[in-house]
C-alpha atoms as a PDB file:
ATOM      1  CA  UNK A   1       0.000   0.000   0.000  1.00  0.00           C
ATOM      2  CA  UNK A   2       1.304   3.544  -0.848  1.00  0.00           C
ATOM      3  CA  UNK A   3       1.313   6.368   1.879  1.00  0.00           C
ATOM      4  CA  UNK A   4      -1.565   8.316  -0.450  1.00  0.00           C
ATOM      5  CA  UNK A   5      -3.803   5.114  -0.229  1.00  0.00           C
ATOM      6  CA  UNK A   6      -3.476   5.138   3.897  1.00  0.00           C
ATOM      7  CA  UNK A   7      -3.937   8.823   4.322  1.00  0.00           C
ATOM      8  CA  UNK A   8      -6.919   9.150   2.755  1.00  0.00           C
ATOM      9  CA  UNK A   9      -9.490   8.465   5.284  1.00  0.00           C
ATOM     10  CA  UNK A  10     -12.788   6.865   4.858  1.00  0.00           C
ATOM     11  CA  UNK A  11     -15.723   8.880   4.392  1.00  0.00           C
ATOM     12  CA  UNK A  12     -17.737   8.189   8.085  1.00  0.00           C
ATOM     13  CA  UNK A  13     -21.590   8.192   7.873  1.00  0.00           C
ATOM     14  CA  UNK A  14     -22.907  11.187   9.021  1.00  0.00           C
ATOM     15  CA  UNK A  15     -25.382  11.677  11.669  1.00  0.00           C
ATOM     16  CA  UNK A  16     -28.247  14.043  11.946  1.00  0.00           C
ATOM     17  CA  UNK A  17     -31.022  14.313  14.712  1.00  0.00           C
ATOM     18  CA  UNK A  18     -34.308  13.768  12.456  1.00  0.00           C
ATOM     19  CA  UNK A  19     -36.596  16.546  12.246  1.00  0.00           C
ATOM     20  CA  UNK A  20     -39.989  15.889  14.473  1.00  0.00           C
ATOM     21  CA  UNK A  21     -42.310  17.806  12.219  1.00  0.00           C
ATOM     22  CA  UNK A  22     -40.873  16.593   7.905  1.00  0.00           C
ATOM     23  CA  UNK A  23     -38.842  13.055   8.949  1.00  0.00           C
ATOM     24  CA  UNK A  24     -41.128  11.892  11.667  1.00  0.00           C
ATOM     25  CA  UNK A  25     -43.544  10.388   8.808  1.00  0.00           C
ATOM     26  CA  UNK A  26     -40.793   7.896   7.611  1.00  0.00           C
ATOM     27  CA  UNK A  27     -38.858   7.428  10.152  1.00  0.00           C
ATOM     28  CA  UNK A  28     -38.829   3.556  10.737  1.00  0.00           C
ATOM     29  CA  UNK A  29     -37.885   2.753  13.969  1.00  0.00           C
ATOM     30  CA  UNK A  30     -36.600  -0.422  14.962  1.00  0.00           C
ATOM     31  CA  UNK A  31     -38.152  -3.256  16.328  1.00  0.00           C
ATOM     32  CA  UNK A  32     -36.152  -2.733  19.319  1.00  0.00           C
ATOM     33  CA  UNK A  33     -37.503   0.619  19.698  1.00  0.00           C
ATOM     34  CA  UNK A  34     -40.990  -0.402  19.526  1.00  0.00           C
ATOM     35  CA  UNK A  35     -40.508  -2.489  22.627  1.00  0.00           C
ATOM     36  CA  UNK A  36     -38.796   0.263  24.603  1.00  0.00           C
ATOM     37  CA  UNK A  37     -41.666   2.756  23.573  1.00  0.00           C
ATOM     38  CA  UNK A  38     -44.124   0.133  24.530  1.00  0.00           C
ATOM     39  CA  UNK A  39     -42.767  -0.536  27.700  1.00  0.00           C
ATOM     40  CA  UNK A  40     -42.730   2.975  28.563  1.00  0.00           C
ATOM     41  CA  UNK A  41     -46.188   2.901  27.340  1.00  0.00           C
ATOM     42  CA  UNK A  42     -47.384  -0.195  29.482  1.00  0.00           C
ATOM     43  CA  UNK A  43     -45.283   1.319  32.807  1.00  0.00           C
ATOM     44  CA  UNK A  44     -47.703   4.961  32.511  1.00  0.00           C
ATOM     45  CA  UNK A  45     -50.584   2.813  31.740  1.00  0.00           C
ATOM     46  CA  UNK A  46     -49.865   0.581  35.079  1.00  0.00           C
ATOM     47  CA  UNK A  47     -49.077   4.020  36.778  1.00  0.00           C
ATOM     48  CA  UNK A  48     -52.343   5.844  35.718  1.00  0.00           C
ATOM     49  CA  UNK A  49     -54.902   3.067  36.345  1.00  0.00           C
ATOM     50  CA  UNK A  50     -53.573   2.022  40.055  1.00  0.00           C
ATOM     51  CA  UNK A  51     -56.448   3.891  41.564  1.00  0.00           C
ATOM     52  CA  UNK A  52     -58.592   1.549  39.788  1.00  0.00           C
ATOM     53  CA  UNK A  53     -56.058  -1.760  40.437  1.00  0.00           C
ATOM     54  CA  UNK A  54     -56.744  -0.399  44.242  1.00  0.00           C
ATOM     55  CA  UNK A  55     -60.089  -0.286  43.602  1.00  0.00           C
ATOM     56  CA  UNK A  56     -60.648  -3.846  42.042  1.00  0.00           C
ATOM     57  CA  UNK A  57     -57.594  -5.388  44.871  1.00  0.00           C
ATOM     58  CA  UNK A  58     -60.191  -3.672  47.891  1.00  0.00           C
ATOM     59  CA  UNK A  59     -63.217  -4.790  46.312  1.00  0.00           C
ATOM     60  CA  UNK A  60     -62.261  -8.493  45.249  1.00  0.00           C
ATOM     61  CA  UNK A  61     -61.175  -9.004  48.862  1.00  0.00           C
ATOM     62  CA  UNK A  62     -63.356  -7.020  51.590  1.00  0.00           C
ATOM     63  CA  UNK A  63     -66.325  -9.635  51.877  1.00  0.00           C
ATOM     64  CA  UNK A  64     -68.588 -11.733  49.385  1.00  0.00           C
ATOM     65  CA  UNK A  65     -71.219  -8.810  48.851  1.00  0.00           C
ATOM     66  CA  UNK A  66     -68.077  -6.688  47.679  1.00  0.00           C
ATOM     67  CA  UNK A  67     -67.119  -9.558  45.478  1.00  0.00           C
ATOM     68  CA  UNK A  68     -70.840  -9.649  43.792  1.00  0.00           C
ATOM     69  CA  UNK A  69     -70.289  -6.036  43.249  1.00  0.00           C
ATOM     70  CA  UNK A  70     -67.087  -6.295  41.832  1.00  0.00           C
ATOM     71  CA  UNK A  71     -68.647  -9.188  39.256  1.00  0.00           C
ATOM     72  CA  UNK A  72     -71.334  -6.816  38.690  1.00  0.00           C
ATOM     73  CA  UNK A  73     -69.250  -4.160  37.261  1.00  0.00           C
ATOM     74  CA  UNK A  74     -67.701  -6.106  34.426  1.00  0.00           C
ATOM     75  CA  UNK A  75     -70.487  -7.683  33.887  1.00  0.00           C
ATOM     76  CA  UNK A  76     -73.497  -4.894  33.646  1.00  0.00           C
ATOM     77  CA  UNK A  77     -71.803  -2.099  34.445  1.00  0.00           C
ATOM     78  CA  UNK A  78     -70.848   0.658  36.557  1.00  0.00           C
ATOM     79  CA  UNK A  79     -70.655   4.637  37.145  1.00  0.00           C
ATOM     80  CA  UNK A  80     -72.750   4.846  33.871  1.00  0.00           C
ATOM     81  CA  UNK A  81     -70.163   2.705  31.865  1.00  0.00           C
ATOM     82  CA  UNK A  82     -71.513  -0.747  30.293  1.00  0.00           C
ATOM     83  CA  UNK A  83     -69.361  -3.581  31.709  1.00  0.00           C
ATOM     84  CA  UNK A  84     -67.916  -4.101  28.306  1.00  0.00           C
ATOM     85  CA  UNK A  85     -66.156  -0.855  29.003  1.00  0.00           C
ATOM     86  CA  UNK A  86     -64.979  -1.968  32.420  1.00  0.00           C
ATOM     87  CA  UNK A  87     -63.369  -5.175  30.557  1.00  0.00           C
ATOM     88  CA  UNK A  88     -61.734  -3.227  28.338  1.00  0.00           C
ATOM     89  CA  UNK A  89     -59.760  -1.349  30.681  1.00  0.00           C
ATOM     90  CA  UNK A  90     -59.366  -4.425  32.531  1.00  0.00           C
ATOM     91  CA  UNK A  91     -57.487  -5.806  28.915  1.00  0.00           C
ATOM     92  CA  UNK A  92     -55.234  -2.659  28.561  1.00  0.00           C
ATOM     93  CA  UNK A  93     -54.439  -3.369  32.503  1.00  0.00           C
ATOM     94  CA  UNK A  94     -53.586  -7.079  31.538  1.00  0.00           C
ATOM     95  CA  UNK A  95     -51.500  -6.001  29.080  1.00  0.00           C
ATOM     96  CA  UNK A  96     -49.691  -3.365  30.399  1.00  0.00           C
ATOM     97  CA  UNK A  97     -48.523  -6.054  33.324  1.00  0.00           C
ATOM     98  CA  UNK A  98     -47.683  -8.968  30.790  1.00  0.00           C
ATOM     99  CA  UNK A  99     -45.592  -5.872  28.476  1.00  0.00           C
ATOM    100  CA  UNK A 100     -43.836  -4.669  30.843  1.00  0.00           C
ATOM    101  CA  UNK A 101     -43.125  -7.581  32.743  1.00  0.00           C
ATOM    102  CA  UNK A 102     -41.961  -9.944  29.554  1.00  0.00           C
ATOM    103  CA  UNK A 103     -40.218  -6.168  28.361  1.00  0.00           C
ATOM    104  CA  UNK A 104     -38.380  -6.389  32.151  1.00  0.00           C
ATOM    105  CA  UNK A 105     -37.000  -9.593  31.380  1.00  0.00           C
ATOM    106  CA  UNK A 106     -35.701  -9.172  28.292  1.00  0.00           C
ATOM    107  CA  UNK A 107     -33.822  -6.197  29.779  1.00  0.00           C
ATOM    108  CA  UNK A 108     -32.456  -8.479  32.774  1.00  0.00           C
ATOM    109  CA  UNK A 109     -31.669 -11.015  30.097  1.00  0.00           C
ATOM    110  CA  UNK A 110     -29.601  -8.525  28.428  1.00  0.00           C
ATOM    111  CA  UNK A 111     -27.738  -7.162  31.236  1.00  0.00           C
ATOM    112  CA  UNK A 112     -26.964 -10.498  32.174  1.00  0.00           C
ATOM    113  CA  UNK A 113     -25.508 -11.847  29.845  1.00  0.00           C
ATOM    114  CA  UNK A 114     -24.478  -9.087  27.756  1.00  0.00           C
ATOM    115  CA  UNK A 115     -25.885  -9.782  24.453  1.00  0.00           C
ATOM    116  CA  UNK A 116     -26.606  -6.390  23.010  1.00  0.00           C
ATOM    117  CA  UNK A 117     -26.215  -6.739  19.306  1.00  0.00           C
ATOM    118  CA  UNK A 118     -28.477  -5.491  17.085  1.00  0.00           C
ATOM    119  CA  UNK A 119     -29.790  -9.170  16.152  1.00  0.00           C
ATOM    120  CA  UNK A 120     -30.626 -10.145  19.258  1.00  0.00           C
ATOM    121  CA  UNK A 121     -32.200  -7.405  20.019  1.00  0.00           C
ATOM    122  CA  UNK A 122     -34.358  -7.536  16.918  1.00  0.00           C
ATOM    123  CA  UNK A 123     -35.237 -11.456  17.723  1.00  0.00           C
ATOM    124  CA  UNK A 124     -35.646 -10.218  21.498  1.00  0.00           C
ATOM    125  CA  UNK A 125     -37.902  -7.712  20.429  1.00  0.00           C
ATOM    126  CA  UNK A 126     -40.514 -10.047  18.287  1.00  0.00           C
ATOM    127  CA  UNK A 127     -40.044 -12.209  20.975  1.00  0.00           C
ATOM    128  CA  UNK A 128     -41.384  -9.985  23.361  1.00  0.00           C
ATOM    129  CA  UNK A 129     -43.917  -8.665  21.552  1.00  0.00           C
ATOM    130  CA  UNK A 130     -45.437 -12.459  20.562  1.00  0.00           C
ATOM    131  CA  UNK A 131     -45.402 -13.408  24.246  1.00  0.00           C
ATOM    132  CA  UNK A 132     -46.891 -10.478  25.551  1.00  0.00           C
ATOM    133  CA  UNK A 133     -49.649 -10.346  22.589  1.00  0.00           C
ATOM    134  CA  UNK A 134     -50.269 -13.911  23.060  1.00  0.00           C
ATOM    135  CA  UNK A 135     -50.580 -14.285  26.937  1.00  0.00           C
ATOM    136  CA  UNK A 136     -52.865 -10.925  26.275  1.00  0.00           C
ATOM    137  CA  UNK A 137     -55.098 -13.044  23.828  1.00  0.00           C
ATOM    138  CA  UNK A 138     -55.571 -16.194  26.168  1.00  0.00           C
ATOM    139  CA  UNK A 139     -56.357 -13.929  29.446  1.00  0.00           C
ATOM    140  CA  UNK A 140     -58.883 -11.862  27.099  1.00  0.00           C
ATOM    141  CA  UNK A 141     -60.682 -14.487  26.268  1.00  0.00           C
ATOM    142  CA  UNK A 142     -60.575 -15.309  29.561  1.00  0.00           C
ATOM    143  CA  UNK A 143     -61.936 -12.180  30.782  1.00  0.00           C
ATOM    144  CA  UNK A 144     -64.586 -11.661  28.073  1.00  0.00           C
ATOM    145  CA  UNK A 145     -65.996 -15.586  28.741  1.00  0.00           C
ATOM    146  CA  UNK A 146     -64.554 -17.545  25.581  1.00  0.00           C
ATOM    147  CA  UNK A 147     -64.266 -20.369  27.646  1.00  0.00           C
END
């Protein structure tokens, strides 16, 4: 190799932040980045409904009248809201937990053992996202009486 060929330095790929308002649109963001939104996501959602966790913990537990009541609300209704409502919010509740707890894992995994390359945390990320969706799907139908 001549001393011209090793002084010339490779052009580096440059950088930019992306512009919220023109590169927001087609952005893709990674798979990996899904997961982290989502589990921010799921972690507000837990934090914002824990009045009503509080609510459902008290009312499951205080005595057997409670417990009718409790029943009642998903399944006619309460406060003016059909029950359907109430299971609803009971779903995103479910899964929020089963996110951010299969999203918490994956992160222990990783600082465990290190593996932070981008294609396990691509095949981490579907991962996640199957187990959570899935365990979702079987407590749903749970919850809404599919069997």
């Amino acid at each position: 190799m001549s001393i011209e060929a090793t002084n010339v330095a490779k052009k580096r790929p440059e950088f930019r932040n992306i512009n919220a308002f023109k590169d927001l649109t087609t952005y893709r963001l990674p798979m990996a980045g899904v997961v982290s939104i989502l589990h921010r996501i799921s972690g507000a959602i837990m934090f914002l409904l824990m009045p009503f966790i509080i609510w459902m913990f008290d009312t499951s537990l205080s005595s057997e009248i409670s417990f009718a009541k409790f029943k009642a609300a998903f399944n006619v209704g309460m406060l003016g809201l059909p029950g359907f409502l109430w299971k609803l919010v009971a779903l995103a509740l479910i899964w929020a937990f089963l996110h951010h707890l299969v999203a918490g894992l994956r992160h222990l995994w990783m600082d465990i053992n290190h593996a932070v390359t981008k294609e396990f945390g691509k095949s981490s990320a579907i991962a996640t996202l199957a187990i959570s969706i899935s365990l979702t799907l079987i407590l749903g139908a749970k919850l809404f009486g599919l069997y």
